[in-house]
PDB file of N, CA and C in Angstrom:
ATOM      1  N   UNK A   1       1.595  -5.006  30.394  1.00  0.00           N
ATOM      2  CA  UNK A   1       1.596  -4.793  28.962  1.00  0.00           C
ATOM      3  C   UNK A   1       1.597  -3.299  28.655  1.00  0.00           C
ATOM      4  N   UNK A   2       0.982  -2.371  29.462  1.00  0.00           N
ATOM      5  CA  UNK A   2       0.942  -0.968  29.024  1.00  0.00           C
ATOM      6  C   UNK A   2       1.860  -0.475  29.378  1.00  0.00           C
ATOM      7  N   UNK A   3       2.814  -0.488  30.822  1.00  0.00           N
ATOM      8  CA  UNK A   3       3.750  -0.550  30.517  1.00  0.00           C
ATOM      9  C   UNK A   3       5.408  -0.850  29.856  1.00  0.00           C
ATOM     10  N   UNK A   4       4.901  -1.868  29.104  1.00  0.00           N
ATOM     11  CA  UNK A   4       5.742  -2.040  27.909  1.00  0.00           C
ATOM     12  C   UNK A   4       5.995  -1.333  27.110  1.00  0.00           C
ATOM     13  N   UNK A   5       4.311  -0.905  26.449  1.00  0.00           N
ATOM     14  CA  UNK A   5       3.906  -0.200  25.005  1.00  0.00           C
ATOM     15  C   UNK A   5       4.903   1.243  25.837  1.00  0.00           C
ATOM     16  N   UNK A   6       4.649   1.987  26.705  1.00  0.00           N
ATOM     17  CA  UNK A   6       5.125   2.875  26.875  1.00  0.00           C
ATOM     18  C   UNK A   6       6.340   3.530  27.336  1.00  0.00           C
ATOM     19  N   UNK A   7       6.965   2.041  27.356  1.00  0.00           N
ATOM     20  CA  UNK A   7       8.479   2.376  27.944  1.00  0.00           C
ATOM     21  C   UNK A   7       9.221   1.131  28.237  1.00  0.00           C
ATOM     22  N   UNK A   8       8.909   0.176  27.243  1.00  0.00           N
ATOM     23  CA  UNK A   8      10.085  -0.941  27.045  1.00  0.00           C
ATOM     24  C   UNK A   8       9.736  -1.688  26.228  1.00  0.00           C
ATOM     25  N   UNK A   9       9.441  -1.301  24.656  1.00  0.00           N
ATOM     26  CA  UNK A   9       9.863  -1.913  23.556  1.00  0.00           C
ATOM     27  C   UNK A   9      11.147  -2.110  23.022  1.00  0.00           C
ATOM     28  N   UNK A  10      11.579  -3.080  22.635  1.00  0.00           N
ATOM     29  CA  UNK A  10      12.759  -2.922  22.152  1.00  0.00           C
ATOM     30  C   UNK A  10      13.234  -3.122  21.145  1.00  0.00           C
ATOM     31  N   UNK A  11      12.191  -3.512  19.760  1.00  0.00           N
ATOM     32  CA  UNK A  11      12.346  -2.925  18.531  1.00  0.00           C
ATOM     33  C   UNK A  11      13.649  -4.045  17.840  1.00  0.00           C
ATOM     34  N   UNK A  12      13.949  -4.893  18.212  1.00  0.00           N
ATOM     35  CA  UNK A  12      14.793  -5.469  17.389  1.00  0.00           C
ATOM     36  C   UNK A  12      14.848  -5.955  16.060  1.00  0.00           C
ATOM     37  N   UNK A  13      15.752  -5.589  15.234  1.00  0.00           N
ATOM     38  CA  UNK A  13      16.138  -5.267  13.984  1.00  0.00           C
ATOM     39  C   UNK A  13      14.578  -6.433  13.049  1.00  0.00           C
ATOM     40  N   UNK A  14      15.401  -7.857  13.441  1.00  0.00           N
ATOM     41  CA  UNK A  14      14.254  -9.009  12.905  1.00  0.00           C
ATOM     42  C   UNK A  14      12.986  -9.104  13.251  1.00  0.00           C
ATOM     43  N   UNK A  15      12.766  -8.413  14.200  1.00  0.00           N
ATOM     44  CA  UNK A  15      11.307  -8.362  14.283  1.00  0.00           C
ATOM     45  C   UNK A  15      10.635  -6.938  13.082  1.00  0.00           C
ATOM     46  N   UNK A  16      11.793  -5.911  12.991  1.00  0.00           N
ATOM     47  CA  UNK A  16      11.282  -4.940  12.122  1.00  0.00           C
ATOM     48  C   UNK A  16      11.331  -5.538  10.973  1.00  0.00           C
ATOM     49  N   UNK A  17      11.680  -6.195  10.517  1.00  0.00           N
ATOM     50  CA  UNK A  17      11.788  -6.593   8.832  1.00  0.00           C
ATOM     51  C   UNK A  17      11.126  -7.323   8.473  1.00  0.00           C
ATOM     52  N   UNK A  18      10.474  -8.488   9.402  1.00  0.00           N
ATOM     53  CA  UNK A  18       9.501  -9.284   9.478  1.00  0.00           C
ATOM     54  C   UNK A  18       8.388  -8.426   9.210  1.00  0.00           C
ATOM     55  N   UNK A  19       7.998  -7.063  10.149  1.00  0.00           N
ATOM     56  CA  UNK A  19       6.801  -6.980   9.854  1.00  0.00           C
ATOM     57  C   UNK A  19       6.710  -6.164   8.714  1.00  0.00           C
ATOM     58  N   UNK A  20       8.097  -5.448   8.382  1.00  0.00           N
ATOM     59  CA  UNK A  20       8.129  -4.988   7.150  1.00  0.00           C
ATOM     60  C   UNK A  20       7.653  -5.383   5.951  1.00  0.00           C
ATOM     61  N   UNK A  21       7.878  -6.990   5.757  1.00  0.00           N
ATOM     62  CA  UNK A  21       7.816  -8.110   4.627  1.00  0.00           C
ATOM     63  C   UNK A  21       6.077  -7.922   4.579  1.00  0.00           C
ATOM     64  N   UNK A  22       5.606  -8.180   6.222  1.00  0.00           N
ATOM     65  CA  UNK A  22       4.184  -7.924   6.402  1.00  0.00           C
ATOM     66  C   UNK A  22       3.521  -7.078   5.999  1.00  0.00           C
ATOM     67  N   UNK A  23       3.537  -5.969   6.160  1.00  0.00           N
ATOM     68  CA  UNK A  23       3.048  -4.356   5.645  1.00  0.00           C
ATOM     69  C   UNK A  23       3.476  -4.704   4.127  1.00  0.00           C
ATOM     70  N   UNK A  24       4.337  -4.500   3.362  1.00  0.00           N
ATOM     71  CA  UNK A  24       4.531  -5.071   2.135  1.00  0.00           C
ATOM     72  C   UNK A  24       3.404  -5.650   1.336  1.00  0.00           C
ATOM     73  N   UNK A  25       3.157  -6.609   1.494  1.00  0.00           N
ATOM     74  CA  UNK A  25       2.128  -7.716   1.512  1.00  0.00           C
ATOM     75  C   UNK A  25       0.943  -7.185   1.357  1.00  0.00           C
ATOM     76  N   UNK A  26       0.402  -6.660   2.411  1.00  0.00           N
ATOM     77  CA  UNK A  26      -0.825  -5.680   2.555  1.00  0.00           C
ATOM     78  C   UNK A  26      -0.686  -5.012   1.389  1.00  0.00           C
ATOM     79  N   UNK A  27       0.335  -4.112   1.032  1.00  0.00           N
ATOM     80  CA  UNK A  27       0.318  -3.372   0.215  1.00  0.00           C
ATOM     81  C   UNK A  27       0.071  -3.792  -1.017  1.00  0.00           C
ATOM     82  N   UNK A  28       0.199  -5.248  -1.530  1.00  0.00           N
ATOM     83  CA  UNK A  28      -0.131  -5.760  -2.632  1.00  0.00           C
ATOM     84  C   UNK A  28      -1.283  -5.840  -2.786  1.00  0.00           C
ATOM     85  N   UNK A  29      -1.921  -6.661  -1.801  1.00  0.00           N
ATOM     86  CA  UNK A  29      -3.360  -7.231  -1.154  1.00  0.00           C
ATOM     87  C   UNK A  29      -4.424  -6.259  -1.341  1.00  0.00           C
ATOM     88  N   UNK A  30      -3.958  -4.916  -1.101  1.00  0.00           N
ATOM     89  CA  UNK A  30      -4.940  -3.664  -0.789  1.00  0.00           C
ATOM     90  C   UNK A  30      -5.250  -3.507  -2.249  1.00  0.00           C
ATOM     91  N   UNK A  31      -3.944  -3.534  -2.969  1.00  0.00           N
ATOM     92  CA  UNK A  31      -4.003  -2.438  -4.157  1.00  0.00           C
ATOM     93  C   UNK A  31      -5.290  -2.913  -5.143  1.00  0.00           C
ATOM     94  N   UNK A  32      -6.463  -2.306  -5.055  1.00  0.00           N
ATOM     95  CA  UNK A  32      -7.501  -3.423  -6.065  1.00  0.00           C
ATOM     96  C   UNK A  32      -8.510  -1.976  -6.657  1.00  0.00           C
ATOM     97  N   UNK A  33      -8.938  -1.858  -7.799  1.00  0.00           N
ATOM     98  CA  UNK A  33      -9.816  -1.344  -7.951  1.00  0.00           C
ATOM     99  C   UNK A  33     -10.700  -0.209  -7.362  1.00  0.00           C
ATOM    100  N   UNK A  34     -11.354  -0.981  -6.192  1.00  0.00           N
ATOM    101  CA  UNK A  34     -11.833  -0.433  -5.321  1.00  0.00           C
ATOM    102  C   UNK A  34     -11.110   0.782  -4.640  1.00  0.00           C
ATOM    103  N   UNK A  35     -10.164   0.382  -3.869  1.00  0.00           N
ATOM    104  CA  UNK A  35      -8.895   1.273  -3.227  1.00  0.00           C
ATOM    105  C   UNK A  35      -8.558   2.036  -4.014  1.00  0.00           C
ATOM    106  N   UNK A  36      -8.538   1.874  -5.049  1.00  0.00           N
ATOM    107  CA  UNK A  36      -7.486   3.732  -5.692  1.00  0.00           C
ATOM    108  C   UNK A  36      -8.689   4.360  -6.599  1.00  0.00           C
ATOM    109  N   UNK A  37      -9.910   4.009  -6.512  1.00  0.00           N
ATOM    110  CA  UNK A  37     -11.407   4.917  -6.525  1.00  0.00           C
ATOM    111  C   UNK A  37     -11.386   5.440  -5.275  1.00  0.00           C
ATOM    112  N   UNK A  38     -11.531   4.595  -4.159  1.00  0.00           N
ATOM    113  CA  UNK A  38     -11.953   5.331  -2.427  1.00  0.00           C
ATOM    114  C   UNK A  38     -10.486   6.236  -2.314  1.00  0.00           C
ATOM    115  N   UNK A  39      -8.966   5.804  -2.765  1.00  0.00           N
ATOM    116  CA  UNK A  39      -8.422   7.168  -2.536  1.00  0.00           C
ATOM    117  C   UNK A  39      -8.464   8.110  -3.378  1.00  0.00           C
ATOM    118  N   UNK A  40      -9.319   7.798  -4.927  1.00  0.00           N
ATOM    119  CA  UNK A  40      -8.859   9.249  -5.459  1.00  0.00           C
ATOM    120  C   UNK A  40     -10.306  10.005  -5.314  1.00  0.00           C
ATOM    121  N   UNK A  41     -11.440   9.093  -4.754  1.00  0.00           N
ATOM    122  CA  UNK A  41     -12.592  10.094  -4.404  1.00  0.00           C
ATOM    123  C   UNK A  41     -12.135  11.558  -3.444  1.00  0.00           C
ATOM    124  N   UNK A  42     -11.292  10.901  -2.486  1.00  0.00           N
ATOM    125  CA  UNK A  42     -10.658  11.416  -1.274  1.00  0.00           C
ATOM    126  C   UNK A  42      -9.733  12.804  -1.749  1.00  0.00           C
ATOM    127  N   UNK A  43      -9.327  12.464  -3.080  1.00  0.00           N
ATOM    128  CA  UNK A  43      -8.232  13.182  -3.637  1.00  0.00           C
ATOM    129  C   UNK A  43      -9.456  14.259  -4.112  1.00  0.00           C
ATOM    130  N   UNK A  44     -10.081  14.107  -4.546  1.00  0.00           N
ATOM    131  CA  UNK A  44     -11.164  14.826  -5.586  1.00  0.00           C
ATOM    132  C   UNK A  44     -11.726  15.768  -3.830  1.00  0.00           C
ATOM    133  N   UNK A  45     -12.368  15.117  -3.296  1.00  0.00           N
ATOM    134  CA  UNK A  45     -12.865  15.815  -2.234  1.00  0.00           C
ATOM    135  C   UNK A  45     -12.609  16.752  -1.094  1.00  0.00           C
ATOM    136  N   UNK A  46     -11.337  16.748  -1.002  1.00  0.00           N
ATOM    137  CA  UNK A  46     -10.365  17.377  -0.173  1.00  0.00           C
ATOM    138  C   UNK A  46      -9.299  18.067  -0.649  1.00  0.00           C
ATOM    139  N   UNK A  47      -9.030  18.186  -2.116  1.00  0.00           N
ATOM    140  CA  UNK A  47      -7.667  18.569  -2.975  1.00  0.00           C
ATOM    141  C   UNK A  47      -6.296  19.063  -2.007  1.00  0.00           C
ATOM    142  N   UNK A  48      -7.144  20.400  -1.201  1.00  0.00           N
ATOM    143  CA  UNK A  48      -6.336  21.513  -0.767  1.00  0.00           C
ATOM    144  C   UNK A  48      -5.538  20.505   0.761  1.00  0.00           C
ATOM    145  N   UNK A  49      -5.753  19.560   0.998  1.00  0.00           N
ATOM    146  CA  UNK A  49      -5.633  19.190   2.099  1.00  0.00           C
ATOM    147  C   UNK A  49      -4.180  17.533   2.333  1.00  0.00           C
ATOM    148  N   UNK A  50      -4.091  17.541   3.443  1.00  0.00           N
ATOM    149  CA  UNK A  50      -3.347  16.753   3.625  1.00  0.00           C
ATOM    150  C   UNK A  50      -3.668  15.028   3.809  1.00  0.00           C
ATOM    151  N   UNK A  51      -4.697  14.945   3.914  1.00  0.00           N
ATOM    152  CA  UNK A  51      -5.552  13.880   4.308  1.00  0.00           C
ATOM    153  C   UNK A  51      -5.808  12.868   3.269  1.00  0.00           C
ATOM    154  N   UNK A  52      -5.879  13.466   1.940  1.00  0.00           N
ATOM    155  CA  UNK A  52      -5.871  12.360   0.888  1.00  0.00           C
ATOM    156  C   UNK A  52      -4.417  11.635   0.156  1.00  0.00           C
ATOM    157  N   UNK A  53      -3.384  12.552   0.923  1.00  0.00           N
ATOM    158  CA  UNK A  53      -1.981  11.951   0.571  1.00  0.00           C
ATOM    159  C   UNK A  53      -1.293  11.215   1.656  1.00  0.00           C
ATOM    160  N   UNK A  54      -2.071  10.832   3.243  1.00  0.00           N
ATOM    161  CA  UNK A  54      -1.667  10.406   3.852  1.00  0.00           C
ATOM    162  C   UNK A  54      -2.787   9.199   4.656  1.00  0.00           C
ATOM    163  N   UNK A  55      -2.795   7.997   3.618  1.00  0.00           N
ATOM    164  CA  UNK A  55      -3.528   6.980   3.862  1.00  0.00           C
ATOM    165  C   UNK A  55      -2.516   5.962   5.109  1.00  0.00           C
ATOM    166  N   UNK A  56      -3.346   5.973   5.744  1.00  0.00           N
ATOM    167  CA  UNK A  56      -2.318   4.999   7.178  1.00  0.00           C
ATOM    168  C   UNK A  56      -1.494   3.865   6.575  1.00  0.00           C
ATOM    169  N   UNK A  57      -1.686   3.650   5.059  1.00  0.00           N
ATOM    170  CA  UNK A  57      -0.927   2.152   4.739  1.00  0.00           C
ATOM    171  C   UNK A  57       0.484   2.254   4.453  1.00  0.00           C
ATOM    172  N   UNK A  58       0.555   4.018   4.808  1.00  0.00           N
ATOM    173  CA  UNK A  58       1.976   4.423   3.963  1.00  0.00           C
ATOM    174  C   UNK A  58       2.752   4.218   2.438  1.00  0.00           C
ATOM    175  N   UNK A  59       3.659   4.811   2.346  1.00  0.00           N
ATOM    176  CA  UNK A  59       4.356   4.658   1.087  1.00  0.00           C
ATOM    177  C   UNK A  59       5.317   3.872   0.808  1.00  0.00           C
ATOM    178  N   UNK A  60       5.483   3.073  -0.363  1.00  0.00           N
ATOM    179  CA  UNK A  60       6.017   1.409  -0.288  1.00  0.00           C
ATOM    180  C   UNK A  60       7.760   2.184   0.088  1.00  0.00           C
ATOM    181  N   UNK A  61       8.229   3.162  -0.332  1.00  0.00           N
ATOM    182  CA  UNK A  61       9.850   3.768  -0.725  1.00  0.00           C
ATOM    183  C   UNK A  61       9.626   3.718   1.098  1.00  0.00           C
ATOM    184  N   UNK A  62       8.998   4.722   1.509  1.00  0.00           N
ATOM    185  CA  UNK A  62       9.197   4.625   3.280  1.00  0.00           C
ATOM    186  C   UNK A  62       9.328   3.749   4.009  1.00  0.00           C
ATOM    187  N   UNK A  63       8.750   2.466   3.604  1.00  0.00           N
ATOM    188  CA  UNK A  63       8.958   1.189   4.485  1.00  0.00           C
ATOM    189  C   UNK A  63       9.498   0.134   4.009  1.00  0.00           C
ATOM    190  N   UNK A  64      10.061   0.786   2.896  1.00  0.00           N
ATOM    191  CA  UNK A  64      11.257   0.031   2.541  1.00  0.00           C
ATOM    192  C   UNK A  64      12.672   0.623   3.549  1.00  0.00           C
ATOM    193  N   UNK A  65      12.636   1.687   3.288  1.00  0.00           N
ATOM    194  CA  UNK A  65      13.647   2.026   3.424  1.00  0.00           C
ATOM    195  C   UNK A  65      14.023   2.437   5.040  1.00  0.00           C
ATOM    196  N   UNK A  66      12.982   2.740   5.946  1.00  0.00           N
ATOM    197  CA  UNK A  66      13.461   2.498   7.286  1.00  0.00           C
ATOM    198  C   UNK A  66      14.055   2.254   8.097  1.00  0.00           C
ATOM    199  N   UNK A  67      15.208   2.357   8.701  1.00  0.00           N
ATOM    200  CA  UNK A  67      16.101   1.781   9.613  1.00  0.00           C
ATOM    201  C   UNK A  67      15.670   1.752  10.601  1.00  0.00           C
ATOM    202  N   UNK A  68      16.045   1.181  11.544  1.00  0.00           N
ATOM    203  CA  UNK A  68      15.651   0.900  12.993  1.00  0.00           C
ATOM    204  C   UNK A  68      15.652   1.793  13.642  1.00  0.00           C
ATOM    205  N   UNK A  69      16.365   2.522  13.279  1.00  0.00           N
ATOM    206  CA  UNK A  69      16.359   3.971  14.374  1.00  0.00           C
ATOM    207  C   UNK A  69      15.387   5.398  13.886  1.00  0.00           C
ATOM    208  N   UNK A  70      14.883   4.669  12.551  1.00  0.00           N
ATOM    209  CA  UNK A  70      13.274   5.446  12.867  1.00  0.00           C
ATOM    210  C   UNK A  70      12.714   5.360  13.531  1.00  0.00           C
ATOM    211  N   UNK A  71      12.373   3.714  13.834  1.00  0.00           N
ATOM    212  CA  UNK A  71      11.257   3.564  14.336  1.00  0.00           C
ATOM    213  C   UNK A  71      11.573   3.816  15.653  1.00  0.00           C
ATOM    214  N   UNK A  72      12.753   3.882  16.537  1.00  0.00           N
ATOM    215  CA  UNK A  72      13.006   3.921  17.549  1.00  0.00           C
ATOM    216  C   UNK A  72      12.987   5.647  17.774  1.00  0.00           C
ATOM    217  N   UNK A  73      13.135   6.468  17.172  1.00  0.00           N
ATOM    218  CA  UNK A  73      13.417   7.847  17.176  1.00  0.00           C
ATOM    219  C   UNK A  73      11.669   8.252  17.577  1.00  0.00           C
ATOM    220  N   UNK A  74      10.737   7.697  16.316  1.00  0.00           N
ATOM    221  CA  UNK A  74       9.179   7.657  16.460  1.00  0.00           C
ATOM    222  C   UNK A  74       8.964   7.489  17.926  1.00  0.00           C
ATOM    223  N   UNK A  75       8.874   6.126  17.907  1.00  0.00           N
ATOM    224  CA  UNK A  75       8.837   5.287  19.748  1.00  0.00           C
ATOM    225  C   UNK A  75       9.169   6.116  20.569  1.00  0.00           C
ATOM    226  N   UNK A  76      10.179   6.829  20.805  1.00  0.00           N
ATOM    227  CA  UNK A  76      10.850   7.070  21.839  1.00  0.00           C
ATOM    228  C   UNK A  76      10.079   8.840  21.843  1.00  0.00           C
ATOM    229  N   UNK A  77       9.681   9.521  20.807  1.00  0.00           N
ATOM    230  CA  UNK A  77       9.400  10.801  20.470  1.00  0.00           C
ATOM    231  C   UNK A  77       7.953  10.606  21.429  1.00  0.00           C
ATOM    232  N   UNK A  78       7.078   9.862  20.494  1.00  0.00           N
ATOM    233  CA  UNK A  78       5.792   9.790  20.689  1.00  0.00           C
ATOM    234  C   UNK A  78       4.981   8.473  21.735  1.00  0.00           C
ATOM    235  N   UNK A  79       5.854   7.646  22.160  1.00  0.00           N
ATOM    236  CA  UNK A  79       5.030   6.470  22.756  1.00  0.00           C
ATOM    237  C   UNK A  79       5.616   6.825  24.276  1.00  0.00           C
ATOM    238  N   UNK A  80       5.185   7.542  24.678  1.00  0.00           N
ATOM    239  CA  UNK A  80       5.538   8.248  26.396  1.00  0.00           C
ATOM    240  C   UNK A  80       4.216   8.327  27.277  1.00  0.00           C
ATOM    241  N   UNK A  81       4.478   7.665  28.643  1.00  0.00           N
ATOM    242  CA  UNK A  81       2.963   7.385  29.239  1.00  0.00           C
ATOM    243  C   UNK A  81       2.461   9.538  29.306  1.00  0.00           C
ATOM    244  N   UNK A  82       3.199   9.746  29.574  1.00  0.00           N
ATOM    245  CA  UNK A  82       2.059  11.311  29.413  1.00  0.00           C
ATOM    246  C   UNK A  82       1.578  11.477  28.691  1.00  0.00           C
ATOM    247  N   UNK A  83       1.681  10.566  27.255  1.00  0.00           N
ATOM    248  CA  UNK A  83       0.916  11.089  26.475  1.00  0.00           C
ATOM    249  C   UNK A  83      -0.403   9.654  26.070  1.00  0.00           C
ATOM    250  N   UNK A  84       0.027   9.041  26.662  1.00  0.00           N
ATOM    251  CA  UNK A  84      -0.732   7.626  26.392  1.00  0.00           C
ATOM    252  C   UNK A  84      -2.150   8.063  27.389  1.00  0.00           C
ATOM    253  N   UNK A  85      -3.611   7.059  27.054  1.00  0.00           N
ATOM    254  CA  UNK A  85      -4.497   7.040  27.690  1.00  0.00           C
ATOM    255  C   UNK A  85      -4.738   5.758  27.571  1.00  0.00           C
ATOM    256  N   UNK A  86      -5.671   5.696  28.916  1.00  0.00           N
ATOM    257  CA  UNK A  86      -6.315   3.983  28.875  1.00  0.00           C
ATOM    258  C   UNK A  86      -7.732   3.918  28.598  1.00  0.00           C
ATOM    259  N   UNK A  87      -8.221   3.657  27.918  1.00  0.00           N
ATOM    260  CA  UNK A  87     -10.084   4.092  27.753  1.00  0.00           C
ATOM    261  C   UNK A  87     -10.445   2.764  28.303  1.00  0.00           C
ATOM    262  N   UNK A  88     -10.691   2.119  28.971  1.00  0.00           N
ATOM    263  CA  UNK A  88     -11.931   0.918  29.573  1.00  0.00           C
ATOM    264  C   UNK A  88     -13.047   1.015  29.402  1.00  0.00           C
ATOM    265  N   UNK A  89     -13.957   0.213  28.644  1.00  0.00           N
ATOM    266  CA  UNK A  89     -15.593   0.217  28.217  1.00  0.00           C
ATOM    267  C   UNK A  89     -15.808  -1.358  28.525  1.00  0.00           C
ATOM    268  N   UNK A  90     -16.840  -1.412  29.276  1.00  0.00           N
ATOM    269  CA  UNK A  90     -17.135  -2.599  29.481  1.00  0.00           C
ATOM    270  C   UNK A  90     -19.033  -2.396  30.042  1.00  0.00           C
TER     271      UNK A  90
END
């Protein structure tokens, strides 16, 4: 399996859009009250910084609009065993 993650995904188109539809979803799910107080506390607390404009759920225009060869450009940039670690806690 870890060698998969690090050098043989293969990213096919329907599996990206699927989880696209998925992430989507979330994005509805998330959007409540709560969430855009905890991000604009974030906004208030950090102004000068990058951290309150880059919530891991991303931006709906970006994952819409994605082609496959983002994600493969990403993958292929950043998912390389030199840069991967294995942490084991048991």
């Amino acid at each position: 399996v870890m060698h998969d993650y690090a050098t043989g995904l293969l990213l096919p188109e329907t599996a990206i859009d699927k989880e696209r539809n998925i992430i989507l979803q979330e994005l509805i799910t998330r959007d409540s009250i709560d969430y855009r107080i905890y991000k604009s506390e974030w906004q208030f607390l950090l102004p000068k910084t990058l951290f309150p404009s880059r919530f891991p759920d991303g931006l709906k225009s970006a994952i819409q609009s994605f082609d496959r060869n983002h994600f493969v450009n990403f993958y292929s940039r950043w998912y390389r065993p030199e840069r991967m670690m294995l942490v084991a806690v048991g």
